[in-house]
C-alpha atoms as a PDB file:
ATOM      1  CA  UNK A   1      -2.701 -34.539 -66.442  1.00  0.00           C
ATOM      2  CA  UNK A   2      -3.096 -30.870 -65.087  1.00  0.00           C
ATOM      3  CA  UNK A   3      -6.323 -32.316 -63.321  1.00  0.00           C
ATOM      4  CA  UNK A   4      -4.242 -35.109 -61.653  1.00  0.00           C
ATOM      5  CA  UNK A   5      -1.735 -32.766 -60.352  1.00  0.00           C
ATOM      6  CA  UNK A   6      -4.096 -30.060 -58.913  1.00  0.00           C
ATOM      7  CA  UNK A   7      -5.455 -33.096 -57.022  1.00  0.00           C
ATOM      8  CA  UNK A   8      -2.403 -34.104 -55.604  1.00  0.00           C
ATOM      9  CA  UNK A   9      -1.628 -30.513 -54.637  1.00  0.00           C
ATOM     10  CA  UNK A  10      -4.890 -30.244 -52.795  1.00  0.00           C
ATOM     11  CA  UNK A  11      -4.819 -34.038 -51.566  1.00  0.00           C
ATOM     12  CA  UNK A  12      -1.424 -32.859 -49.638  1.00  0.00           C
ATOM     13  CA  UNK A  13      -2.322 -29.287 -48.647  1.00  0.00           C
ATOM     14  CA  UNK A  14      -6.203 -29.753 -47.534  1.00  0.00           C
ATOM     15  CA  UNK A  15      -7.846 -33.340 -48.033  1.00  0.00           C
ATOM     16  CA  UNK A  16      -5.265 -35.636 -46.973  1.00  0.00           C
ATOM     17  CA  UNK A  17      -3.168 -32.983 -44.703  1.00  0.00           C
ATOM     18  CA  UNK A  18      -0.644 -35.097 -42.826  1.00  0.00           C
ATOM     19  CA  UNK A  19      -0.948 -32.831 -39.711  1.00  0.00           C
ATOM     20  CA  UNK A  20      -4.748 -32.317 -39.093  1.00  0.00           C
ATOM     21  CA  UNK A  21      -6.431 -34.997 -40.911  1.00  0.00           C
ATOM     22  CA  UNK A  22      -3.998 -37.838 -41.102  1.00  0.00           C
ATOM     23  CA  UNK A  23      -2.479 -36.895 -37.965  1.00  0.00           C
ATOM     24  CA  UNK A  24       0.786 -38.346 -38.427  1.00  0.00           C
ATOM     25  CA  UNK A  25       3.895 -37.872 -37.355  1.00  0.00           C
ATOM     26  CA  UNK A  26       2.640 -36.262 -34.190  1.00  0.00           C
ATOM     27  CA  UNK A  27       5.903 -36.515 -32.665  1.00  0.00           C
ATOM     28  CA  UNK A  28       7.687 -33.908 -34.223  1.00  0.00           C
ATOM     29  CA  UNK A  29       4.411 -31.592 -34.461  1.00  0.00           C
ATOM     30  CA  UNK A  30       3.869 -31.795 -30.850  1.00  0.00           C
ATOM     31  CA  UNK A  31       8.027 -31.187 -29.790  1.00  0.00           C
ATOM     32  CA  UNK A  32       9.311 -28.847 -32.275  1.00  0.00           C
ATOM     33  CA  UNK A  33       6.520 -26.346 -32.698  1.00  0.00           C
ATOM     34  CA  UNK A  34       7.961 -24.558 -29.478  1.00  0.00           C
ATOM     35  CA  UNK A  35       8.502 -21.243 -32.239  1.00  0.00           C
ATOM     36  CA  UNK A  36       7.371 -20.720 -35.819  1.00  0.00           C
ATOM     37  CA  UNK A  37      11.066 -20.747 -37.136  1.00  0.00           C
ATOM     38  CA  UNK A  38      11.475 -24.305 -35.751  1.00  0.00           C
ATOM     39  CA  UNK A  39       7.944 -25.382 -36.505  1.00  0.00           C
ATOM     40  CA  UNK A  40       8.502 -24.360 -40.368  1.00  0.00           C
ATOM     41  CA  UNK A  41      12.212 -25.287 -40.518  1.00  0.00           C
ATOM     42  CA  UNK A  42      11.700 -28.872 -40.040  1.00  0.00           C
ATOM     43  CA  UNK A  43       8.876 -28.812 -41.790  1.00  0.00           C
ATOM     44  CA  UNK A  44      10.615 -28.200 -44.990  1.00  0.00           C
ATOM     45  CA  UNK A  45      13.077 -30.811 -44.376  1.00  0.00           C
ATOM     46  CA  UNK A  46      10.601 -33.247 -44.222  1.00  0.00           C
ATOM     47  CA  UNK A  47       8.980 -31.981 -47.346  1.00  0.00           C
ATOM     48  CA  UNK A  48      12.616 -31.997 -49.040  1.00  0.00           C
ATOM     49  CA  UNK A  49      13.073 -35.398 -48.061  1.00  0.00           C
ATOM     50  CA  UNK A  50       9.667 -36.599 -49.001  1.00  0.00           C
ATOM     51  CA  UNK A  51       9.552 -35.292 -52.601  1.00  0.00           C
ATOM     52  CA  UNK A  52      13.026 -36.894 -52.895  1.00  0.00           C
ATOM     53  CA  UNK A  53      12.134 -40.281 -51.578  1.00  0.00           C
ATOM     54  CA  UNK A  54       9.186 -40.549 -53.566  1.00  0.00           C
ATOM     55  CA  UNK A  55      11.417 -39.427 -56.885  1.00  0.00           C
ATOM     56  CA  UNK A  56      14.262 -41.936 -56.058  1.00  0.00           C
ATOM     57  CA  UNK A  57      11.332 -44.775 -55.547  1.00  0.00           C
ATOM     58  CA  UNK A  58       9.472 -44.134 -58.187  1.00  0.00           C
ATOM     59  CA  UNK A  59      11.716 -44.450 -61.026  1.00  0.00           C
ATOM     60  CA  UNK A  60      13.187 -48.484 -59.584  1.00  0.00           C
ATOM     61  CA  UNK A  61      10.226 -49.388 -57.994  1.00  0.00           C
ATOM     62  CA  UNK A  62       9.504 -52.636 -60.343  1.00  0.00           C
ATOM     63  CA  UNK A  63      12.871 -53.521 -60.056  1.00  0.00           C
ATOM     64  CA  UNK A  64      12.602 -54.023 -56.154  1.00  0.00           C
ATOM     65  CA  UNK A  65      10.820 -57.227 -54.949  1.00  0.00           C
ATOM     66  CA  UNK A  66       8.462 -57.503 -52.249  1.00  0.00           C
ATOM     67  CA  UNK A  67      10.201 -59.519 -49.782  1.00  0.00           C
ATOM     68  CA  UNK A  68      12.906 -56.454 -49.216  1.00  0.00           C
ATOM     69  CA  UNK A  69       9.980 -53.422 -50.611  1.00  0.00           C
ATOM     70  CA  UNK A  70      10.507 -51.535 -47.020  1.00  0.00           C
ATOM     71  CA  UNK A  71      13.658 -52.109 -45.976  1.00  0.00           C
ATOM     72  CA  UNK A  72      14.839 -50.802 -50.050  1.00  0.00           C
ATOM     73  CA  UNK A  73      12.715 -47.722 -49.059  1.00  0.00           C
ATOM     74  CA  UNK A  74      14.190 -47.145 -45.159  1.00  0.00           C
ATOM     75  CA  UNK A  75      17.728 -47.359 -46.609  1.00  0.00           C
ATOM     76  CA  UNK A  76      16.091 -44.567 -49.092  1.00  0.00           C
ATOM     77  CA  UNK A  77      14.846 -41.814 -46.923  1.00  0.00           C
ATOM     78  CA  UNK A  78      17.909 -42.575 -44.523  1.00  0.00           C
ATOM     79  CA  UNK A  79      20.221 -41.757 -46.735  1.00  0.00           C
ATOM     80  CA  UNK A  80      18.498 -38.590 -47.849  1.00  0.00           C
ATOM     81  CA  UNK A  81      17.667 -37.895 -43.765  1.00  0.00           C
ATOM     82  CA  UNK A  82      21.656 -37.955 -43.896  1.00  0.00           C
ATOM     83  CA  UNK A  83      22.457 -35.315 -46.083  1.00  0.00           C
ATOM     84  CA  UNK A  84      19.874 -32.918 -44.616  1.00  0.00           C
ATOM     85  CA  UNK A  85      21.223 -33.373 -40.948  1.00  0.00           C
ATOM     86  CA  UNK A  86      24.438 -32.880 -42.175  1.00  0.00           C
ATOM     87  CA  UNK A  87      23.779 -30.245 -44.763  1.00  0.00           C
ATOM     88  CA  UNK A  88      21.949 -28.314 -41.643  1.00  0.00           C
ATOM     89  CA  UNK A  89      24.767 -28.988 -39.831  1.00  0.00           C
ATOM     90  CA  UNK A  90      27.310 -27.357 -41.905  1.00  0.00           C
ATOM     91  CA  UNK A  91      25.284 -24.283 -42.709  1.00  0.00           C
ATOM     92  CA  UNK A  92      22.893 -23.237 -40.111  1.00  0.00           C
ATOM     93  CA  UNK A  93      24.619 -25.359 -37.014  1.00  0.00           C
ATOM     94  CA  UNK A  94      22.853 -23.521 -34.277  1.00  0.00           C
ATOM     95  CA  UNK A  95      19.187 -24.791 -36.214  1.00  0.00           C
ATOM     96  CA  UNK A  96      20.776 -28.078 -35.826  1.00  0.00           C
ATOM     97  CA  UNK A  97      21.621 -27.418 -32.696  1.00  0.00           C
ATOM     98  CA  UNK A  98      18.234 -26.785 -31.595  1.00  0.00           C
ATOM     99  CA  UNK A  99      15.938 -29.335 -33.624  1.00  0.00           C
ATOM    100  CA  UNK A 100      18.311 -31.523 -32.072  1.00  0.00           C
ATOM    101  CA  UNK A 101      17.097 -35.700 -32.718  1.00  0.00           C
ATOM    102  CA  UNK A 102      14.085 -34.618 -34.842  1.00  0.00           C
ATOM    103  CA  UNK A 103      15.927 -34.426 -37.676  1.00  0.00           C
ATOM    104  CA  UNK A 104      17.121 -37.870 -37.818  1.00  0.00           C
ATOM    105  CA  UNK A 105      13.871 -39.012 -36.801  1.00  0.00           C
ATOM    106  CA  UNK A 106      12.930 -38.025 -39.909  1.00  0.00           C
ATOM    107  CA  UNK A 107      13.652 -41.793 -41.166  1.00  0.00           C
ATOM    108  CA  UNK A 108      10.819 -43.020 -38.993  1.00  0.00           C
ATOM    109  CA  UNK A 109       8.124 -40.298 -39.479  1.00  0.00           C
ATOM    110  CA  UNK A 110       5.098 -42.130 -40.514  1.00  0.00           C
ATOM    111  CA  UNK A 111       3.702 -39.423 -43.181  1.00  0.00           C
ATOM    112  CA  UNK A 112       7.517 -40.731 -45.232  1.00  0.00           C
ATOM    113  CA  UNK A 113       7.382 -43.649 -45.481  1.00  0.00           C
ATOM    114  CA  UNK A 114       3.201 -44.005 -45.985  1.00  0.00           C
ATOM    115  CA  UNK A 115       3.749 -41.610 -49.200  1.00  0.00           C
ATOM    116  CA  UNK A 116       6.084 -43.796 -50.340  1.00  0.00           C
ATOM    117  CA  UNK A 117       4.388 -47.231 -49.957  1.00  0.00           C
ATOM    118  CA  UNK A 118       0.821 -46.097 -50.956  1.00  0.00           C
ATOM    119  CA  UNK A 119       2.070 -43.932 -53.865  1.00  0.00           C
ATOM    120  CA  UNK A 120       5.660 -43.537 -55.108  1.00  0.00           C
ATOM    121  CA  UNK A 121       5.414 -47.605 -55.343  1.00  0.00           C
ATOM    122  CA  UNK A 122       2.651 -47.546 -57.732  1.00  0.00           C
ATOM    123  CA  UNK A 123       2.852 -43.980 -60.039  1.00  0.00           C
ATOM    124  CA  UNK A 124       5.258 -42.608 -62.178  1.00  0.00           C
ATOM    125  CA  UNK A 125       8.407 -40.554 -60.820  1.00  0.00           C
ATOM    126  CA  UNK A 126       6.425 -36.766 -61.792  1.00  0.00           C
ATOM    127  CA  UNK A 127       3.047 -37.347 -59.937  1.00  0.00           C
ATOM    128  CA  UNK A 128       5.522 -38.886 -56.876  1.00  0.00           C
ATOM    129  CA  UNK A 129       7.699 -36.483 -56.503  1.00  0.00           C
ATOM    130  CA  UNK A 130       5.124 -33.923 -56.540  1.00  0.00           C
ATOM    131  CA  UNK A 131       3.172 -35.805 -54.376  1.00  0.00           C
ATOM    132  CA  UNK A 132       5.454 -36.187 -51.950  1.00  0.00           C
ATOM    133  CA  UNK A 133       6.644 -32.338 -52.207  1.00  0.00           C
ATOM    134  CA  UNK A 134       2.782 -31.117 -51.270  1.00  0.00           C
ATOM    135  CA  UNK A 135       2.314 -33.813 -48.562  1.00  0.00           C
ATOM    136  CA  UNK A 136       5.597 -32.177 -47.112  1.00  0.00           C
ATOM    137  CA  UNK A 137       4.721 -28.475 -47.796  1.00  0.00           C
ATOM    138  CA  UNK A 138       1.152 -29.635 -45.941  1.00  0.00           C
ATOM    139  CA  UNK A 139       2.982 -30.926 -42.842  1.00  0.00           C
ATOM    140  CA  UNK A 140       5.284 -28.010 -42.812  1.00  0.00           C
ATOM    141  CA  UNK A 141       2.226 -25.337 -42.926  1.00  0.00           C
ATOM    142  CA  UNK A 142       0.947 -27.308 -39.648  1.00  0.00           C
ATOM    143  CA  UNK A 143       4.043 -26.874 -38.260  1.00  0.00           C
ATOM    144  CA  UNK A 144       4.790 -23.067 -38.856  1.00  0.00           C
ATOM    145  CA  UNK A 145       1.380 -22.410 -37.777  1.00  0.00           C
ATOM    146  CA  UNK A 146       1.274 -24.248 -34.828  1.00  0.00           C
ATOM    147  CA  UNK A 147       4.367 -23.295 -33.863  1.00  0.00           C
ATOM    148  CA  UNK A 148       3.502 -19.445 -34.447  1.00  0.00           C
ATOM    149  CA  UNK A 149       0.572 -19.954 -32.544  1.00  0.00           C
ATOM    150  CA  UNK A 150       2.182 -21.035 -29.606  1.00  0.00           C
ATOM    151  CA  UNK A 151       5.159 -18.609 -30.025  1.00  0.00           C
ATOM    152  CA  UNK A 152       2.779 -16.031 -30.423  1.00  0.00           C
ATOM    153  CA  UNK A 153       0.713 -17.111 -27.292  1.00  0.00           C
ATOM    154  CA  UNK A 154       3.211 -18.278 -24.908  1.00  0.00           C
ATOM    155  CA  UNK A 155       6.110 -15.381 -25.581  1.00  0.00           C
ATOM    156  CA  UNK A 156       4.565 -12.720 -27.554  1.00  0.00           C
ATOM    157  CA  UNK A 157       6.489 -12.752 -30.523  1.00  0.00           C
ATOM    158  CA  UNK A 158       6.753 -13.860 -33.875  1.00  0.00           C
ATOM    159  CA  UNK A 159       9.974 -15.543 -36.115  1.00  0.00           C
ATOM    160  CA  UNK A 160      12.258 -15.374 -32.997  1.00  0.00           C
ATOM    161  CA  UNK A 161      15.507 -17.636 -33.603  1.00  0.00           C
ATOM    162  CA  UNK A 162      15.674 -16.629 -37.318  1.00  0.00           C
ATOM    163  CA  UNK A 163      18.700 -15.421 -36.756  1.00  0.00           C
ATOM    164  CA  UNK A 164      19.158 -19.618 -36.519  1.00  0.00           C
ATOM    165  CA  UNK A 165      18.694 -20.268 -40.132  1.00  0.00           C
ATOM    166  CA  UNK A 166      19.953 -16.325 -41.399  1.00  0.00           C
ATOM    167  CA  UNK A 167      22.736 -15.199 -39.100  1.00  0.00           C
ATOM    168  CA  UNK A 168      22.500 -12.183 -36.558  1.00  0.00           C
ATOM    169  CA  UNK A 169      21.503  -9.752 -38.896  1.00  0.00           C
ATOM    170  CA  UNK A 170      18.146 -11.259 -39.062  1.00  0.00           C
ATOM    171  CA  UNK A 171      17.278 -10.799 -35.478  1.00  0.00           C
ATOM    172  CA  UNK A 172      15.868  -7.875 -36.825  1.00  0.00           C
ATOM    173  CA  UNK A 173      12.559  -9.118 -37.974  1.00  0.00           C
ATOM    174  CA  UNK A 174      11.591 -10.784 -35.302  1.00  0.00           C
ATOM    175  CA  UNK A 175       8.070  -9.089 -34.390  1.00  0.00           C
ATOM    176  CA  UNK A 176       7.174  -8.688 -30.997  1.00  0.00           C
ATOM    177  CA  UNK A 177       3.038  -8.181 -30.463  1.00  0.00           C
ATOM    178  CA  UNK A 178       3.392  -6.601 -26.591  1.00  0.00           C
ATOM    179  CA  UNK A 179       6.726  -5.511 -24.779  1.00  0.00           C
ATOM    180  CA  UNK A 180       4.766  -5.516 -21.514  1.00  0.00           C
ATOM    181  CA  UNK A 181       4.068  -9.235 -22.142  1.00  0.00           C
ATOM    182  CA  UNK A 182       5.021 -11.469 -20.049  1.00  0.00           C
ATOM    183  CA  UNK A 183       3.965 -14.592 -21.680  1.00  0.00           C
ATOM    184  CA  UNK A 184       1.744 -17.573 -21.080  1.00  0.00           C
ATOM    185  CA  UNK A 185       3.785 -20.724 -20.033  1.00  0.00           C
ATOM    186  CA  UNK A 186       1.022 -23.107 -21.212  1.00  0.00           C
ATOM    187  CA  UNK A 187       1.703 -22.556 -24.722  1.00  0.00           C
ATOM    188  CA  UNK A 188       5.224 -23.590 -25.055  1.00  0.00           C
ATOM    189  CA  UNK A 189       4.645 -26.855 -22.613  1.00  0.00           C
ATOM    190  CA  UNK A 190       3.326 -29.976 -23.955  1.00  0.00           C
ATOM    191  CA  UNK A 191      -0.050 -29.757 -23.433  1.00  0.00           C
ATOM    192  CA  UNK A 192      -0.058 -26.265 -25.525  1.00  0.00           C
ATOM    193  CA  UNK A 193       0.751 -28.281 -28.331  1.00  0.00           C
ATOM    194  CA  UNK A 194      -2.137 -30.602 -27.859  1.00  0.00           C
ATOM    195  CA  UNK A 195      -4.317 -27.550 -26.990  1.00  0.00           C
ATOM    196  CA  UNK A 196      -3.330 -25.436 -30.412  1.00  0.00           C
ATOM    197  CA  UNK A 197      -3.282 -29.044 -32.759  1.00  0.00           C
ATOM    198  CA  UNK A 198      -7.041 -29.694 -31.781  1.00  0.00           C
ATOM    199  CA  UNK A 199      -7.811 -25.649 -31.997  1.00  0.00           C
ATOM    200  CA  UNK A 200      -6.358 -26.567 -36.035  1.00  0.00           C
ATOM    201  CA  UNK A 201      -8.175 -29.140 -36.726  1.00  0.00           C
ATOM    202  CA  UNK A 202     -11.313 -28.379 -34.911  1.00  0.00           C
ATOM    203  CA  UNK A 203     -10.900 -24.957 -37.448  1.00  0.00           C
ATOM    204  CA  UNK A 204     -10.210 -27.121 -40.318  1.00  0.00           C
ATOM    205  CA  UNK A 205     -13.086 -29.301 -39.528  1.00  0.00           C
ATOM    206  CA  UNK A 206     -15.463 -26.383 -39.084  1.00  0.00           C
ATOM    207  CA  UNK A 207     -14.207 -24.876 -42.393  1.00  0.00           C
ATOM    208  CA  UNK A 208     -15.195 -28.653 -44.139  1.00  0.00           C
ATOM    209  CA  UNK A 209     -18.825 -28.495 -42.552  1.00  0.00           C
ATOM    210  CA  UNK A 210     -19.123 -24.799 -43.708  1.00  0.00           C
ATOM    211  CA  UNK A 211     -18.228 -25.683 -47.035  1.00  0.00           C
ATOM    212  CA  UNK A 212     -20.569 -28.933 -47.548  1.00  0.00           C
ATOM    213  CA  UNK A 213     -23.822 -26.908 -46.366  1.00  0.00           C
ATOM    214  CA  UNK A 214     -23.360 -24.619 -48.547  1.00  0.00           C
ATOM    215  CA  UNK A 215     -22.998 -27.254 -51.391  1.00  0.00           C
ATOM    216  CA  UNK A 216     -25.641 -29.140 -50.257  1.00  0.00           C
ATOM    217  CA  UNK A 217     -27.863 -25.541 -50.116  1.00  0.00           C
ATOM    218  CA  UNK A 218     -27.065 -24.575 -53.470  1.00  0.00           C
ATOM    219  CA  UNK A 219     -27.982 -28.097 -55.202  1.00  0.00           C
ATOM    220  CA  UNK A 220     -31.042 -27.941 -53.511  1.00  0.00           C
ATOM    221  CA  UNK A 221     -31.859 -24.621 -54.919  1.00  0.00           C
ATOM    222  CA  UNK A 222     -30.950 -25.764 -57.987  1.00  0.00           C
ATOM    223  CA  UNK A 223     -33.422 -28.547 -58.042  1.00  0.00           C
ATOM    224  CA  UNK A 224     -36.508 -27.721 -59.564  1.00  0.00           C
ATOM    225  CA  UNK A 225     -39.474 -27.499 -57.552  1.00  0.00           C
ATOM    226  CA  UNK A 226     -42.255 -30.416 -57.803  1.00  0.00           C
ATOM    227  CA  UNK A 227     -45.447 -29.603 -58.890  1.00  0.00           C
ATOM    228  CA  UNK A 228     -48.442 -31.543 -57.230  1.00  0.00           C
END
Protein backbone atom coordinates (compact mmCIF):
# COMPACT_ATOMS: atom_id res chain seq x y z
CA UNK A 1 0.00 0.00 0.00
CA UNK A 2 2.88 2.50 0.93
CA UNK A 3 4.39 1.41 -2.55
CA UNK A 4 1.11 2.35 -4.35
CA UNK A 5 0.97 5.68 -2.82
CA UNK A 6 4.64 6.77 -3.36
CA UNK A 7 3.72 5.98 -6.99
CA UNK A 8 0.91 8.09 -7.17
CA UNK A 9 2.86 10.88 -5.49
CA UNK A 10 5.57 10.64 -8.08
CA UNK A 11 3.03 9.75 -11.03
CA UNK A 12 1.51 13.44 -10.19
CA UNK A 13 4.66 15.38 -9.29
CA UNK A 14 7.26 13.95 -12.06
CA UNK A 15 5.99 11.04 -14.46
CA UNK A 16 2.63 12.04 -15.33
CA UNK A 17 3.07 16.00 -14.48
CA UNK A 18 -0.06 17.64 -15.84
CA UNK A 19 1.94 20.78 -16.88
CA UNK A 20 5.11 19.50 -18.73
CA UNK A 21 4.38 16.07 -19.71
CA UNK A 22 0.66 15.84 -20.08
CA UNK A 23 0.43 19.31 -21.06
CA UNK A 24 -2.97 19.98 -20.09
CA UNK A 25 -4.83 22.57 -19.18
CA UNK A 26 -2.58 24.95 -21.04
CA UNK A 27 -5.02 27.60 -20.78
CA UNK A 28 -4.67 28.64 -17.44
CA UNK A 29 -0.72 27.88 -17.44
CA UNK A 30 -0.19 30.08 -20.32
CA UNK A 31 -2.72 33.27 -18.85
CA UNK A 32 -2.26 33.27 -15.23
CA UNK A 33 1.44 32.71 -14.79
CA UNK A 34 1.85 36.60 -15.38
CA UNK A 35 3.50 36.48 -11.36
CA UNK A 36 4.40 33.59 -9.08
CA UNK A 37 1.58 34.55 -6.52
CA UNK A 38 -1.03 34.06 -9.30
CA UNK A 39 0.76 31.19 -10.96
CA UNK A 40 0.75 29.21 -7.44
CA UNK A 41 -2.60 30.58 -6.20
CA UNK A 42 -4.62 28.95 -8.77
CA UNK A 43 -2.66 26.28 -8.78
CA UNK A 44 -3.76 25.18 -5.43
CA UNK A 45 -7.28 25.65 -6.22
CA UNK A 46 -7.12 23.33 -8.80
CA UNK A 47 -5.31 20.87 -6.64
CA UNK A 48 -8.11 21.53 -3.84
CA UNK A 49 -10.68 20.85 -6.22
CA UNK A 50 -9.08 17.85 -7.76
CA UNK A 51 -8.39 15.84 -4.57
CA UNK A 52 -12.03 16.67 -3.71
CA UNK A 53 -13.58 15.54 -6.93
CA UNK A 54 -11.76 12.48 -7.01
CA UNK A 55 -12.89 11.79 -3.07
CA UNK A 56 -16.60 12.66 -3.78
CA UNK A 57 -16.35 10.17 -7.04
CA UNK A 58 -14.76 7.63 -5.67
CA UNK A 59 -16.84 6.61 -2.87
CA UNK A 60 -20.54 6.49 -5.47
CA UNK A 61 -18.87 5.67 -8.41
CA UNK A 62 -20.73 2.08 -8.92
CA UNK A 63 -23.77 3.60 -8.11
CA UNK A 64 -23.61 6.01 -11.23
CA UNK A 65 -24.39 4.43 -14.66
CA UNK A 66 -22.65 5.01 -17.75
CA UNK A 67 -25.10 6.71 -19.82
CA UNK A 68 -24.95 9.96 -17.29
CA UNK A 69 -20.86 8.89 -15.93
CA UNK A 70 -19.69 12.62 -17.14
CA UNK A 71 -22.30 14.72 -16.77
CA UNK A 72 -22.58 13.05 -12.67
CA UNK A 73 -18.87 14.11 -12.59
CA UNK A 74 -19.25 17.93 -14.32
CA UNK A 75 -22.09 18.62 -11.85
CA UNK A 76 -19.19 17.33 -9.29
CA UNK A 77 -16.24 19.54 -9.81
CA UNK A 78 -18.81 22.47 -10.54
CA UNK A 79 -20.11 22.48 -7.50
CA UNK A 80 -16.79 22.29 -5.73
CA UNK A 81 -15.39 25.10 -8.55
CA UNK A 82 -18.36 27.04 -6.71
CA UNK A 83 -17.32 27.15 -3.35
CA UNK A 84 -13.69 28.00 -4.18
CA UNK A 85 -14.70 31.09 -6.39
CA UNK A 86 -16.80 32.11 -3.82
CA UNK A 87 -14.73 31.17 -0.83
CA UNK A 88 -11.85 33.37 -2.75
CA UNK A 89 -14.22 35.80 -3.12
CA UNK A 90 -15.13 36.41 0.37
CA UNK A 91 -11.62 36.24 1.75
CA UNK A 92 -8.97 37.36 -0.55
CA UNK A 93 -11.43 39.45 -3.12
CA UNK A 94 -8.68 41.36 -4.79
CA UNK A 95 -7.02 37.48 -5.79
CA UNK A 96 -10.38 37.02 -7.19
CA UNK A 97 -10.31 40.01 -8.62
CA UNK A 98 -7.32 39.34 -10.55
CA UNK A 99 -7.53 35.50 -11.60
CA UNK A 100 -10.63 36.80 -12.84
CA UNK A 101 -12.64 33.73 -15.28
CA UNK A 102 -9.87 31.17 -14.54
CA UNK A 103 -11.30 30.19 -11.63
CA UNK A 104 -14.52 29.08 -12.93
CA UNK A 105 -12.85 27.58 -15.73
CA UNK A 106 -11.73 25.35 -13.44
CA UNK A 107 -14.91 23.04 -14.35
CA UNK A 108 -13.51 22.54 -17.82
CA UNK A 109 -9.73 22.09 -17.16
CA UNK A 110 -8.85 18.92 -18.82
CA UNK A 111 -6.20 17.58 -16.07
CA UNK A 112 -10.03 17.47 -13.67
CA UNK A 113 -11.93 15.84 -15.19
CA UNK A 114 -9.16 13.15 -16.91
CA UNK A 115 -8.18 12.28 -13.08
CA UNK A 116 -11.46 11.64 -12.47
CA UNK A 117 -12.53 9.41 -15.42
CA UNK A 118 -9.23 7.39 -15.69
CA UNK A 119 -8.89 6.98 -11.89
CA UNK A 120 -11.34 8.14 -9.19
CA UNK A 121 -13.94 5.92 -11.42
CA UNK A 122 -12.07 2.81 -10.96
CA UNK A 123 -9.97 2.96 -7.26
CA UNK A 124 -10.96 3.33 -3.93
CA UNK A 125 -11.76 6.90 -2.31
CA UNK A 126 -7.81 6.98 -0.40
CA UNK A 127 -5.60 6.28 -3.53
CA UNK A 128 -8.22 9.01 -5.42
CA UNK A 129 -8.14 11.54 -3.35
CA UNK A 130 -4.53 11.40 -3.05
CA UNK A 131 -4.22 11.04 -6.48
CA UNK A 132 -5.95 13.77 -7.37
CA UNK A 133 -4.23 16.02 -4.50
CA UNK A 134 -0.51 15.28 -6.20
CA UNK A 135 -1.79 15.69 -9.80
CA UNK A 136 -2.96 19.19 -8.43
CA UNK A 137 0.14 20.01 -6.27
CA UNK A 138 2.10 18.94 -9.81
CA UNK A 139 0.13 21.48 -11.87
CA UNK A 140 0.43 24.07 -9.23
CA UNK A 141 4.47 23.68 -9.02
CA UNK A 142 4.32 24.42 -12.98
CA UNK A 143 2.46 27.22 -12.32
CA UNK A 144 4.45 28.98 -9.43
CA UNK A 145 7.47 28.30 -11.35
CA UNK A 146 6.53 29.48 -14.48
CA UNK A 147 4.99 32.22 -13.23
CA UNK A 148 8.20 33.18 -11.05
CA UNK A 149 10.13 32.78 -13.98
CA UNK A 150 8.45 35.19 -15.91
CA UNK A 151 7.90 37.58 -12.92
CA UNK A 152 11.35 37.29 -12.27
CA UNK A 153 12.37 37.94 -15.98
CA UNK A 154 9.94 40.38 -17.18
CA UNK A 155 9.74 42.77 -13.79
CA UNK A 156 12.52 41.83 -11.61
CA UNK A 157 10.87 40.69 -8.70
CA UNK A 158 9.66 37.91 -6.87
CA UNK A 159 5.99 37.18 -4.81
CA UNK A 160 4.68 40.66 -5.86
CA UNK A 161 0.73 40.84 -5.25
CA UNK A 162 1.01 38.75 -2.02
CA UNK A 163 -0.34 41.29 -0.38
CA UNK A 164 -3.51 39.70 -2.69
CA UNK A 165 -3.89 36.58 -0.75
CA UNK A 166 -2.23 38.19 2.91
CA UNK A 167 -3.31 41.80 3.18
CA UNK A 168 -0.90 44.92 3.00
CA UNK A 169 1.30 43.89 5.54
CA UNK A 170 2.72 41.33 3.31
CA UNK A 171 3.94 43.65 0.68
CA UNK A 172 6.85 43.35 2.62
CA UNK A 173 8.33 40.23 1.25
CA UNK A 174 8.11 40.85 -1.98
CA UNK A 175 11.90 40.48 -3.25
CA UNK A 176 13.09 42.63 -5.79
CA UNK A 177 16.49 41.12 -7.73
CA UNK A 178 17.61 44.81 -9.38
CA UNK A 179 16.05 48.34 -8.54
CA UNK A 180 17.73 49.65 -11.69
CA UNK A 181 15.67 47.08 -13.65
CA UNK A 182 13.62 48.01 -15.94
CA UNK A 183 12.14 44.82 -17.02
CA UNK A 184 11.78 42.69 -20.11
CA UNK A 185 8.23 43.00 -21.69
CA UNK A 186 8.54 39.60 -23.44
CA UNK A 187 8.14 37.71 -20.38
CA UNK A 188 4.85 38.80 -19.15
CA UNK A 189 3.24 38.70 -22.94
CA UNK A 190 1.98 35.58 -24.34
CA UNK A 191 4.63 34.31 -26.10
CA UNK A 192 6.85 34.47 -22.69
CA UNK A 193 4.67 31.93 -21.50
CA UNK A 194 5.24 29.68 -24.42
CA UNK A 195 8.97 30.62 -24.29
CA UNK A 196 9.42 29.69 -20.28
CA UNK A 197 6.76 26.33 -20.65
CA UNK A 198 9.13 24.78 -23.38
CA UNK A 199 12.42 26.14 -21.31
CA UNK A 200 10.43 23.58 -18.36
CA UNK A 201 9.95 20.93 -20.13
CA UNK A 202 12.90 20.96 -22.37
CA UNK A 203 14.73 20.98 -18.50
CA UNK A 204 12.53 18.27 -17.41
CA UNK A 205 13.21 16.31 -20.47
CA UNK A 206 16.96 16.79 -20.21
CA UNK A 207 16.82 15.79 -16.50
CA UNK A 208 14.84 12.24 -17.84
CA UNK A 209 17.71 11.57 -20.48
CA UNK A 210 20.35 12.35 -17.74
CA UNK A 211 18.84 10.02 -15.51
CA UNK A 212 18.30 6.90 -18.03
CA UNK A 213 22.15 7.02 -19.17
CA UNK A 214 23.19 6.79 -16.16
CA UNK A 215 20.92 3.70 -15.50
CA UNK A 216 21.66 2.25 -18.53
CA UNK A 217 25.73 2.91 -17.61
CA UNK A 218 25.55 1.39 -14.37
CA UNK A 219 23.69 -1.99 -15.55
CA UNK A 220 26.16 -2.29 -18.01
CA UNK A 221 28.90 -2.14 -15.53
CA UNK A 222 27.23 -4.40 -13.63
CA UNK A 223 27.14 -7.04 -16.26
CA UNK A 224 29.83 -9.33 -16.12
CA UNK A 225 32.30 -9.32 -18.72
CA UNK A 226 32.33 -12.31 -21.43
CA UNK A 227 35.13 -14.35 -21.65
CA UNK A 228 36.12 -15.64 -25.23
Amino acid sequence: MTNQYKEIALNGLWKQNSGVVQLLGMCPTLAVTTSAVNGLSLGLATAIVMALSNGSVSPVRQFVPSEIRVPVFILVIATLVTVIDMSLNAFAHPLHKVLGIFIPLIVVNCIVLARVESFAAKNDAVPSLLDGFMMGTGLALVLGVLGGLRELVGKGTLFSGLDLVFGPTAKQFMLTVNTDYHGFLLAVLPPGAFLGLGSLIALRNWIEIRKTAKTNAASDLSQPALIN
